[in-house]
Protein backbone atom coordinates (compact mmCIF):
# COMPACT_ATOMS: atom_id res chain seq x y z
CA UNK A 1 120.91 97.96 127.29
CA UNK A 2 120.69 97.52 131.34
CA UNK A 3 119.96 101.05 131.87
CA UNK A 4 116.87 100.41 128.77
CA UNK A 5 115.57 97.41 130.83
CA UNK A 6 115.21 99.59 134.22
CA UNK A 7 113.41 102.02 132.46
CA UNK A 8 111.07 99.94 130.66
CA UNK A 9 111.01 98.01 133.88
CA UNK A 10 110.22 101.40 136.26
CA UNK A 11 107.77 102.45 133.34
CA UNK A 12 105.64 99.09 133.92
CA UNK A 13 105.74 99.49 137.37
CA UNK A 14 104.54 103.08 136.57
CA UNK A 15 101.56 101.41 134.72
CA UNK A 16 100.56 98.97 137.06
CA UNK A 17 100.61 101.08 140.01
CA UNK A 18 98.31 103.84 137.97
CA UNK A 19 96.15 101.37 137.07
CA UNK A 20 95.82 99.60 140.81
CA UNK A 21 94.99 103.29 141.86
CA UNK A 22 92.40 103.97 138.92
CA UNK A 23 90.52 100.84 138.81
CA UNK A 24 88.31 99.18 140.66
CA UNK A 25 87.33 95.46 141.55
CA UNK A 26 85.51 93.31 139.33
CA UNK A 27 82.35 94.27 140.84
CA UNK A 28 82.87 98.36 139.84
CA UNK A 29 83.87 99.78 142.73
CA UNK A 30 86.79 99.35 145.01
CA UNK A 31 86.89 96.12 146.49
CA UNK A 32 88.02 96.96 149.91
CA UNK A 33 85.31 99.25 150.36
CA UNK A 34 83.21 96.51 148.67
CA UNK A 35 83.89 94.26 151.04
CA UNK A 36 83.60 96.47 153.71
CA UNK A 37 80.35 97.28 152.55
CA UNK A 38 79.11 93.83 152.28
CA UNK A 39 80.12 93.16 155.56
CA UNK A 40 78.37 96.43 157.13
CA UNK A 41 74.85 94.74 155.48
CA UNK A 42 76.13 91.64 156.95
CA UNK A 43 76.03 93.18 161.05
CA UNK A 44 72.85 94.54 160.44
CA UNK A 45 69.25 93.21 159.82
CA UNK A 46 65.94 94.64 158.10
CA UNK A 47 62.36 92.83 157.44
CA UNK A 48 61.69 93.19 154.88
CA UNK A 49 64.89 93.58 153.54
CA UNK A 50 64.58 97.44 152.85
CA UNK A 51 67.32 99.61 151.04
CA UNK A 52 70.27 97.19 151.82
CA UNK A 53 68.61 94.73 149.47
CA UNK A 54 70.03 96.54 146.36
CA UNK A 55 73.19 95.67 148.39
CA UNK A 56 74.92 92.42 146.58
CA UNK A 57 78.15 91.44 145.21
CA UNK A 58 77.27 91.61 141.43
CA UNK A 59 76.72 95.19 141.08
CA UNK A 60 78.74 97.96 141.22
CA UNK A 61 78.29 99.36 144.43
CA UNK A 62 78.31 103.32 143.74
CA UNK A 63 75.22 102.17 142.48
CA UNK A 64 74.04 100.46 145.66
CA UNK A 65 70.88 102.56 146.89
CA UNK A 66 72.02 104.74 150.20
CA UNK A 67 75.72 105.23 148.71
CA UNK A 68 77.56 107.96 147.25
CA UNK A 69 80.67 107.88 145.39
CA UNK A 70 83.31 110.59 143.57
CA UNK A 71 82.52 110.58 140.12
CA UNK A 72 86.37 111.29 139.78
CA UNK A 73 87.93 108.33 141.68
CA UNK A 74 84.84 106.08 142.49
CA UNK A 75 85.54 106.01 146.23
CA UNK A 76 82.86 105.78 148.68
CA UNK A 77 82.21 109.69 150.08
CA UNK A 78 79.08 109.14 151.12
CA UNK A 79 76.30 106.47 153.21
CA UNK A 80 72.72 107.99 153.23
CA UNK A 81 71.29 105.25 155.18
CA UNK A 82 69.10 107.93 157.23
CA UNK A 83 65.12 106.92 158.05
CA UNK A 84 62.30 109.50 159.08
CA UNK A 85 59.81 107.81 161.67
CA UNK A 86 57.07 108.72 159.69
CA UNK A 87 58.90 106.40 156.95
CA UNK A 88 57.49 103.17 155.42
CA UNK A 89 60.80 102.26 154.70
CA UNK A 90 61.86 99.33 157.52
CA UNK A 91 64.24 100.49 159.67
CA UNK A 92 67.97 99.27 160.59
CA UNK A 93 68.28 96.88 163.34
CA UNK A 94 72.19 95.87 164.64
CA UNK A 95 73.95 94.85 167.94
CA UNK A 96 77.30 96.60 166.82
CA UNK A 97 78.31 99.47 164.51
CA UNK A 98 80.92 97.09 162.43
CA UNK A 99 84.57 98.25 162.47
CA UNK A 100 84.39 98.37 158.64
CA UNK A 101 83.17 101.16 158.33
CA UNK A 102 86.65 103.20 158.90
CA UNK A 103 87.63 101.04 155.91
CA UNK A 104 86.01 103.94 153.98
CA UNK A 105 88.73 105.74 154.27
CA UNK A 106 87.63 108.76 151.83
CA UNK A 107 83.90 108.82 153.57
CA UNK A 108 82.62 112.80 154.30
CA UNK A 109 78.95 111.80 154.83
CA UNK A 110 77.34 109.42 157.47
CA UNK A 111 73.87 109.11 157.94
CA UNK A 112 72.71 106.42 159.96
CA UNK A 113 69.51 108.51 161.69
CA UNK A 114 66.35 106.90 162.49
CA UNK A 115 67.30 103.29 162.76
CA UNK A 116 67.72 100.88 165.78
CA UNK A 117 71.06 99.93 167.19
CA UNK A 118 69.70 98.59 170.44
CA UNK A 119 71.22 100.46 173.06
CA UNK A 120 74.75 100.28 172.11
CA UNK A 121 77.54 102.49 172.72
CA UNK A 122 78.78 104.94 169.55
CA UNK A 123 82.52 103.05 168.83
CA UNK A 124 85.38 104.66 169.19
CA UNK A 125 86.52 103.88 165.60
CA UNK A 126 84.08 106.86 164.65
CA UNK A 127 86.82 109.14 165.97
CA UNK A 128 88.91 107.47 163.10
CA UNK A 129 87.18 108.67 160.21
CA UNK A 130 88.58 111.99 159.95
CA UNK A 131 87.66 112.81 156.47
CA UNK A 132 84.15 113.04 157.88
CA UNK A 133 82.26 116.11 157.55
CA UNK A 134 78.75 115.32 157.76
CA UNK A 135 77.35 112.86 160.89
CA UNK A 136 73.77 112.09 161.69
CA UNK A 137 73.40 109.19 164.31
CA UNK A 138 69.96 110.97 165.69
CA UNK A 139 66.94 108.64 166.76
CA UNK A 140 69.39 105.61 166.52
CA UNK A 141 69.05 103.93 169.90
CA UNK A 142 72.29 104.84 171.31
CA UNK A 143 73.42 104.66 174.64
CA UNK A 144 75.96 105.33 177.17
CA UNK A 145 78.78 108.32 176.83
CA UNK A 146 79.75 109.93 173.84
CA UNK A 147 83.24 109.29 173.01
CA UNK A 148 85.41 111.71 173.51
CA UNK A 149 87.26 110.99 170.25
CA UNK A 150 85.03 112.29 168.58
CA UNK A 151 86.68 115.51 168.90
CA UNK A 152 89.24 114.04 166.68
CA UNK A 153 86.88 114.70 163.79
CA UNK A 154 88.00 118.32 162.82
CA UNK A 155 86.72 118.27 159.64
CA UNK A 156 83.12 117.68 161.01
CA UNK A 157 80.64 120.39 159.95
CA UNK A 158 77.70 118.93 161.26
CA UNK A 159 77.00 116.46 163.59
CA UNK A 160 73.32 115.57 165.57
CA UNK A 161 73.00 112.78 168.28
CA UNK A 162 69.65 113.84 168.79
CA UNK A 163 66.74 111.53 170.69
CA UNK A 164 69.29 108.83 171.64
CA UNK A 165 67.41 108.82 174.83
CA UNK A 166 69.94 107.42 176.70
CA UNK A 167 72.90 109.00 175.43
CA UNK A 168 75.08 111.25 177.76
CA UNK A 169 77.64 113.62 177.35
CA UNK A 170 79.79 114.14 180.42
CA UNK A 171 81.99 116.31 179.80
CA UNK A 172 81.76 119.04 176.64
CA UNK A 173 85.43 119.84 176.41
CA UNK A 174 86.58 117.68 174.05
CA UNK A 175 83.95 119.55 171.70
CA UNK A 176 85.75 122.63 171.59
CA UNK A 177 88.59 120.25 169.26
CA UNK A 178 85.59 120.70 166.43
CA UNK A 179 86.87 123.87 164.78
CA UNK A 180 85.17 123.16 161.50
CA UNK A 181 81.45 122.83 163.24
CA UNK A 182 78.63 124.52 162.29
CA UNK A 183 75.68 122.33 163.15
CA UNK A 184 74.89 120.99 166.26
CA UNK A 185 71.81 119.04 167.65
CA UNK A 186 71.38 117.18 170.65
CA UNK A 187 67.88 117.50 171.50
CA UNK A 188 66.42 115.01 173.10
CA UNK A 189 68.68 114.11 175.46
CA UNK A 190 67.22 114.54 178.61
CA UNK A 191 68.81 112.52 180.86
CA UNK A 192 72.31 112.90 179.26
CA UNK A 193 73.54 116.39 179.07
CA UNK A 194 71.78 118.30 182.23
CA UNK A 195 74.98 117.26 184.39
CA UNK A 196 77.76 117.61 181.90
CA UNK A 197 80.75 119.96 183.01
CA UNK A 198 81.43 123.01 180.45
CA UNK A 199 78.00 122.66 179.14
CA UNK A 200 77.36 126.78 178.28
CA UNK A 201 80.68 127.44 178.10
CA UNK A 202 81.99 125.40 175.24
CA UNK A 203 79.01 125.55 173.49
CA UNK A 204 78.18 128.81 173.68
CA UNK A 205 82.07 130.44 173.31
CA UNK A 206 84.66 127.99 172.22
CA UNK A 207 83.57 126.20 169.10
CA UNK A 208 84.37 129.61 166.84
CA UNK A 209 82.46 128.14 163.98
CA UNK A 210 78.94 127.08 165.42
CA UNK A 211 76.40 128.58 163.94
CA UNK A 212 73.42 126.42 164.72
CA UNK A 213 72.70 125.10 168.60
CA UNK A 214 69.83 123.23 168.90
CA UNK A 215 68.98 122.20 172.93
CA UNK A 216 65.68 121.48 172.54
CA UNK A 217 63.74 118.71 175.17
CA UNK A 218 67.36 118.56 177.03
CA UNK A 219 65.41 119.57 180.94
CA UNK A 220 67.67 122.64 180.82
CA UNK A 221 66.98 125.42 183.24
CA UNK A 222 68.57 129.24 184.15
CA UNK A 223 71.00 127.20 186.37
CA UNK A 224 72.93 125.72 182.97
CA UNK A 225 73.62 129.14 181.87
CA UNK A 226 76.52 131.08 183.29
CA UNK A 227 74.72 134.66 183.09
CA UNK A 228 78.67 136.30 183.39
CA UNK A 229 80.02 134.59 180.01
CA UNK A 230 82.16 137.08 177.51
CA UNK A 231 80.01 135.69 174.17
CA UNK A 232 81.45 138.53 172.08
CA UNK A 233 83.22 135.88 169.94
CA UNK A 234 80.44 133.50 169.68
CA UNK A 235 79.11 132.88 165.56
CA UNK A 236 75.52 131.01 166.79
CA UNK A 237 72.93 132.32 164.64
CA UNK A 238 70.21 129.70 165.34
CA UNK A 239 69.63 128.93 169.19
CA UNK A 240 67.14 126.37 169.88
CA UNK A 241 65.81 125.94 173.21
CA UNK A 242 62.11 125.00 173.14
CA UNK A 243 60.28 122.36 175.33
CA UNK A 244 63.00 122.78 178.39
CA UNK A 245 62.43 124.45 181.94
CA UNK A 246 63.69 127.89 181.88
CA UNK A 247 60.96 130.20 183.81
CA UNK A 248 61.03 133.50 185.38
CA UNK A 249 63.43 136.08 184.43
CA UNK A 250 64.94 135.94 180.76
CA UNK A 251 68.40 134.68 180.72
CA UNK A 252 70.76 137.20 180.56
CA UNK A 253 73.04 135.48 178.58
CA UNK A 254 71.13 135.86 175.15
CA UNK A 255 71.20 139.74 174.69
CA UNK A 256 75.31 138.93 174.97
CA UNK A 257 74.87 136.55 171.66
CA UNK A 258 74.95 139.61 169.03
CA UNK A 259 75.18 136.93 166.35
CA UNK A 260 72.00 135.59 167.22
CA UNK A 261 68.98 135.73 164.29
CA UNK A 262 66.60 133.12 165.27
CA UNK A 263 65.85 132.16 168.65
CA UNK A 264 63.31 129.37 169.80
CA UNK A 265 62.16 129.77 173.70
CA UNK A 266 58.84 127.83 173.13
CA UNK A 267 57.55 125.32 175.83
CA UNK A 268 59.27 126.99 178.38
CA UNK A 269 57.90 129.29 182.20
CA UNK A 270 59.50 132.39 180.89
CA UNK A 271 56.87 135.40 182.45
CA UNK A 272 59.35 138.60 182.63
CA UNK A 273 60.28 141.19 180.42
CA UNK A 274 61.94 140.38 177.19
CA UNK A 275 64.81 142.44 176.14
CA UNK A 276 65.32 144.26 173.19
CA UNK A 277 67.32 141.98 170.99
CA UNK A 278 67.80 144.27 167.79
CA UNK A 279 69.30 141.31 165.56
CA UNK A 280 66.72 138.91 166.09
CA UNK A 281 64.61 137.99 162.89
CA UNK A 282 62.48 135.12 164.04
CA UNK A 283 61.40 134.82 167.87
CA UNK A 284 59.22 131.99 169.45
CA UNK A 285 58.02 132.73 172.62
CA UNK A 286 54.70 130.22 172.48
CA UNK A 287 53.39 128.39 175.05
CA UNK A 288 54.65 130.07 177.88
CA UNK A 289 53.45 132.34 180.78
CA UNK A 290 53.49 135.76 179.75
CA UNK A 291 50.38 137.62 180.90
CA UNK A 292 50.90 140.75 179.09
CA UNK A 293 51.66 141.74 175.42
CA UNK A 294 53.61 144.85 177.34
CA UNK A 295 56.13 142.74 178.62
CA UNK A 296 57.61 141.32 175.60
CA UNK A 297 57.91 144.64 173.94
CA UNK A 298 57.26 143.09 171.06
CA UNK A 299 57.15 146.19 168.74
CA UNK A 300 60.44 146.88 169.91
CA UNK A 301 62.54 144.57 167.87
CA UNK A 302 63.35 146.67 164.85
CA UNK A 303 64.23 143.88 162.27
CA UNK A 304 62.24 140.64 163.32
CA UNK A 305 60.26 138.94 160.52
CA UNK A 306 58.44 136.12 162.55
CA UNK A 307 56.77 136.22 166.24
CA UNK A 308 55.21 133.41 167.70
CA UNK A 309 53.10 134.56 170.80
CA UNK A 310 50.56 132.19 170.85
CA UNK A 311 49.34 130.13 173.47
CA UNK A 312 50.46 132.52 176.65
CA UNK A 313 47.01 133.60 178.50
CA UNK A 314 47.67 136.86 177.61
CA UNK A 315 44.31 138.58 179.26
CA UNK A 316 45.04 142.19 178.49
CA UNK A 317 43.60 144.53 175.36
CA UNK A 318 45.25 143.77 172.26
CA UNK A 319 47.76 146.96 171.65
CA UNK A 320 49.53 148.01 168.05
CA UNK A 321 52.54 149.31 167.16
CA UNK A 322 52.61 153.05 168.26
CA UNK A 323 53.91 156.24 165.84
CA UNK A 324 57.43 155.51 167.10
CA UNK A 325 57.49 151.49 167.60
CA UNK A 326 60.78 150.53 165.61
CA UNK A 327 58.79 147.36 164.06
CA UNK A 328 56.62 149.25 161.78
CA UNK A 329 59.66 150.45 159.98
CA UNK A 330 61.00 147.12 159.29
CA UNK A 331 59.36 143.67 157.86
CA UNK A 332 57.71 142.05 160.52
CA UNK A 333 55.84 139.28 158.25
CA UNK A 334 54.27 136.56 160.74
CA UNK A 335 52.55 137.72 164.00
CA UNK A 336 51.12 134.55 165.48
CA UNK A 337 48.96 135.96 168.17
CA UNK A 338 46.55 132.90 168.68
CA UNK A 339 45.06 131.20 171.18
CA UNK A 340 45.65 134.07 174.03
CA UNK A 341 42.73 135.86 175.75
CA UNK A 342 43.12 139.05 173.64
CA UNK A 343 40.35 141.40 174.54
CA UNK A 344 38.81 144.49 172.88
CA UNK A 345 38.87 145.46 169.51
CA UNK A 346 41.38 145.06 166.97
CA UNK A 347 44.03 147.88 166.54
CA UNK A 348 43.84 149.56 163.56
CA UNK A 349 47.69 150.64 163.92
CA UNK A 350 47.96 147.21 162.63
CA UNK A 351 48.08 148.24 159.19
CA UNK A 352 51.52 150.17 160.09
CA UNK A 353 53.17 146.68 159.80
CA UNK A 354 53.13 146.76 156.00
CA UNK A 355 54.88 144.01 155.12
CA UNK A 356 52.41 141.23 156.69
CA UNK A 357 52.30 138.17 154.89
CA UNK A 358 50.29 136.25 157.53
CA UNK A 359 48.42 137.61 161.10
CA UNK A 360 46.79 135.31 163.33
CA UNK A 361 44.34 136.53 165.75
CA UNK A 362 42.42 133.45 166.08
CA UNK A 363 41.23 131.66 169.49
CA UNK A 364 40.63 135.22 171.67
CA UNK A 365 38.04 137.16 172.80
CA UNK A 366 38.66 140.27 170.89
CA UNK A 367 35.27 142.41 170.59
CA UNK A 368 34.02 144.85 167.57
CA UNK A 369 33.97 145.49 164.46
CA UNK A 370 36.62 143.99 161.60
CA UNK A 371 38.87 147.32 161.21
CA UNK A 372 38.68 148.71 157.56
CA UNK A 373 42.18 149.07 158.44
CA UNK A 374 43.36 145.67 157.64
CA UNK A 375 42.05 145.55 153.99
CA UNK A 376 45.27 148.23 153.31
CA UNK A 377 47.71 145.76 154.48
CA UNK A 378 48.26 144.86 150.91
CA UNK A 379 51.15 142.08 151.13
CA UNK A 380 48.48 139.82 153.22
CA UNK A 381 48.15 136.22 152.05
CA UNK A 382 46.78 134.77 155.20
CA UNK A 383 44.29 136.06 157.74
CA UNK A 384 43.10 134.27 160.12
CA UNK A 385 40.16 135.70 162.82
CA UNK A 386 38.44 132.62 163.63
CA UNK A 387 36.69 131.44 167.49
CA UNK A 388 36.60 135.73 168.32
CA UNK A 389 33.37 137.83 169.24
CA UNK A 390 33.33 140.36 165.98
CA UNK A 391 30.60 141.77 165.37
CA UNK A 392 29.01 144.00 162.41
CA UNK A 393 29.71 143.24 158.39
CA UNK A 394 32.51 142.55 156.46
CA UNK A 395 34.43 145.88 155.37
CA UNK A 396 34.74 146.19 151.64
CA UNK A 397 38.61 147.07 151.99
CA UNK A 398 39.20 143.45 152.42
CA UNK A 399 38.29 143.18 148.38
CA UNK A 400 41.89 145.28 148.25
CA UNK A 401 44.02 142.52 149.76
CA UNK A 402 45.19 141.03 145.92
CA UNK A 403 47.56 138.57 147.26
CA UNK A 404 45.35 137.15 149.95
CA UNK A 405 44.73 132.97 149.87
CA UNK A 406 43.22 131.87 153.06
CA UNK A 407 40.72 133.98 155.02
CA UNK A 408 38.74 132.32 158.02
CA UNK A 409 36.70 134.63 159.68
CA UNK A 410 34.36 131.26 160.92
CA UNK A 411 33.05 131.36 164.52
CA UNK A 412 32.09 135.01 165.16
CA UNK A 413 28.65 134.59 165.49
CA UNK A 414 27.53 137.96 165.33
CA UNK A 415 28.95 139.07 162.16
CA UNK A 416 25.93 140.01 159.59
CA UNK A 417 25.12 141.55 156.62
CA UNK A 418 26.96 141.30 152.83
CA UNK A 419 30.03 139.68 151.24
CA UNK A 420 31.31 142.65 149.53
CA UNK A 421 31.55 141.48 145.92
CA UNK A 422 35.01 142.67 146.37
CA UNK A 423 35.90 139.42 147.65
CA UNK A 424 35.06 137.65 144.93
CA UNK A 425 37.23 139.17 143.15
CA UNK A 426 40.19 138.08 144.58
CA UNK A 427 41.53 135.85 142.15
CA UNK A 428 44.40 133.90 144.48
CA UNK A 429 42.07 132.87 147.47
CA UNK A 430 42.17 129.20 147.97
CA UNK A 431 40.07 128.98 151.16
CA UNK A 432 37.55 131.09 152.63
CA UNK A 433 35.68 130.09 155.96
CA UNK A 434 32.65 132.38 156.84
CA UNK A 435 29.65 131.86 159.38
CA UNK A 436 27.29 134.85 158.66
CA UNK A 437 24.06 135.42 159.97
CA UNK A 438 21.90 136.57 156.79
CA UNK A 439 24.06 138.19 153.80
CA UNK A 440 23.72 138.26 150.44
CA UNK A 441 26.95 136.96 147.69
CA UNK A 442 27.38 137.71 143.98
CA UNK A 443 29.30 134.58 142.81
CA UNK A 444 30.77 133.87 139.24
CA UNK A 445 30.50 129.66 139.96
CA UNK A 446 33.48 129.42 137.47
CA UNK A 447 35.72 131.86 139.20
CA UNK A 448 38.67 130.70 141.53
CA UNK A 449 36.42 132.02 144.57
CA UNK A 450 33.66 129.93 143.90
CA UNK A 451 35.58 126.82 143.31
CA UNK A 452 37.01 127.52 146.67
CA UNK A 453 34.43 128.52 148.60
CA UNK A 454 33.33 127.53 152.31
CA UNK A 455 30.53 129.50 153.73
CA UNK A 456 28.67 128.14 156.53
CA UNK A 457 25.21 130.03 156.21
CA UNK A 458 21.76 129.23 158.61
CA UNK A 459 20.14 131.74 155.86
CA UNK A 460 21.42 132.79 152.33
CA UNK A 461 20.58 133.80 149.23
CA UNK A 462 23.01 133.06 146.48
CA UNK A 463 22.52 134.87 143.44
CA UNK A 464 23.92 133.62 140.47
């Protein structure tokens, strides 16, 4: 009989403690993480009340807008509390980052981006929360140092402190503890990460999983980058380093990063010779000083896709890919060649690069004729030769290009003659920008083309 009471007894227990680990308070969810909710909307302010107004204590909170829970247990994994700028949606405003928050104690995703904590330091608690695997505290109004314990997070896949303007990393050790990372942004801090110890050398070697680096805006120059580093272990695929103030000669350091598939030099005073970087895919070199097309050997890089050239000054004669230029046996698929000073006329070795999807020639001073040449680079679906000095008629071969949508060929004042009614037979053009002198234009008014239409025209006859 006594050893039938114990089990009955242990059974109940059995019950009640499956049932205190299934169930949730009153209100649907767990009430600790209820309450810690509740008290998180309580530290922090919005007018108008914004997404936190869903926030009360007679609904479930899974259902709360900006949180995320496991369909399985009904713990909080998630706070998406993240605001764009551009966002009507009123922002965030707190003096503290409430304690509460480590409550959540099953929490993997933490987006607090794009509000206003007022200049306050991140918390230490963060470095608590170790089930976390996704943190966005970007735009936030942050200050002060980045604590270390942070680097307690080892489960952290991506994390971006981005534009906290006065946010400052001292020392970058403590980020080599982040073996699980893969996504890192701190752009925008330009007054917090120039001086930090270990900067290139953690980032760049010691964090085995990185595969995105984004440095952007950060007032970096050559002097950050050790040029000596053994990289052969570094995983970054995606290097950004736009808008910062490396000039002269191209770091050395970057032909060492043979993981490297997209790299983003924009905004910078690079004006040397590029290296061949075989693995690179997408390259932007815009807005810097390069005077020559020569120098970035740009139809050396046998697998890149994109190329951003634009805005450099470039003075010289526009040259194409030779017989023997590795490019034109790959996919390059964006040139962006505007606003240079491009002169004479267009290449027709151009229409080697047979995989084009867009070229942009726009804002030079090339001279000629429009090459017949281009209306054979079939995959085209943009083509932009806009504010240029052509000259002479449009070819007919342009009638070939099947998959072309936008075609701007507006400020060349000298171009004359006919629209070949090839063009008006290309059934997937959205927009079409001409400025012709006299010409002449067979035009079905219920075609696509027609609909679409935007010819600027001092003297025309349109024939129906």
């Amino acid at each position: 009989m006594q050893k039938l009471l114990w089990v009955d007894g242990f059974f109940l227990l059995f019950i009640l403690a499956a049932t205190d680990l299934s169930c949730c308070s009153c209100s649907g969810c767990f009430d600790h993480e209820w309450r810690a909710l509740l008290r998180f909307k309580r530290s922090v302010s919005s007018e108008p009340p914004g997404l936190l107004s869903s926030w009360n204590g007679e609904k479930n909170c899974c259902e709360w807008e900006g949180v995320e829970c496991d369909n399985a247990t009904g713990h909080v994994t998630g706070l998406h509390l993240g605001r764009d700028p551009l966002d009507i949606t009123p922002e965030l405003n707190g003096n503290k980052l409430d304690s509460c928050l480590a409550e959540l104690t099953h929490l993997s995703y933490m987006d607090l981006s794009g509000n206003d904590f007022r200049g306050i330091r991140i918390p230490d608690f963060i470095g608590s929360m170790t089930q976390l695997r996704f943190l966005d505290l970007s735009s936030a109004g942050f200050s002060g140092v980045v604590p270390p314990v942070i680097g307690n997070l080892s489960s952290l896949r991506v994390l971006h402190l981005s534009y906290n303007l006065e946010l400052v990393v001292d020392d970058f050790a403590w980020f080599s503890n982040l073996l699980s990372l893969q996504h890192l942004d701190l752009s925008g801090l330009s007054l917090g990460i120039g001086k930090a110890r270990n900067l290139d050398k953690v980032l760049l070697s010691m964090i085995p999983s990185l595969i995105e680096l984004r440095l952007s805006e950060c007032k970096l120059s050559n002097s950050h980058f050790n040029h000596h580093l053994n990289l052969t272990l570094s995983t970054i695929q995606t290097l950004d380093l736009h808008l910062n103030s490396i000039g002269g000669n191209f770091p050395h350091f970057l032909q060492n990063l043979t993981s490297l598939r997209v790299l983003d030099l924009s905004n910078n005073k690079l004006n040397s010779s590029i290296p061949v970087m075989n693995n690179i895919v997408e390259l932007d070199l815009s807005e810097n000083k390069f005077p020559r097309i020569h120098d970035v050997g740009v139809w050396s890089f046998s697998r890149l896709k994109s190329l951003d050239l634009s805005f450099n000054d470039m003075e010289e004669e526009l040259v194409g890919p030779g017989p023997s230029s590795n490019v034109s046996r790959f996919a390059l698929e964006t040139p962006r060649l505007s606003y240079n000073r491009f002169c004479g006329e267009i290449p027709t070795s151009l229409q080697r690069l047979t995989s084009l999807t867009s070229l942009y020639l726009d804002n030079n001073k090339l001279t000629g004729k429009i090459p017949a040449a281009l209306g054979y680079i079939t995959s085209l679906q943009e083509l932009y030769l806009t504010q240029n000095q052509l000259t002479g008629s449009i070819p007919v071969s342009l009638g070939n290009l099947m998959m072309l949508q936008k075609l701007d060929l507006s400020s060349n004042l000298l171009l004359n003659g006919t629209i070949p009614d090839t063009i008006g037979k290309l059934s997937k053009l959205e927009f079409l920008d001409i400025y012709i002198q006299c010409f002449f234009i067979w035009c079905n008014h219920r075609s696509p083309f027609c609909q679409h239409i935007n010819v600027k025209m001092p003297v025309c006859n349109l024939q129906p």
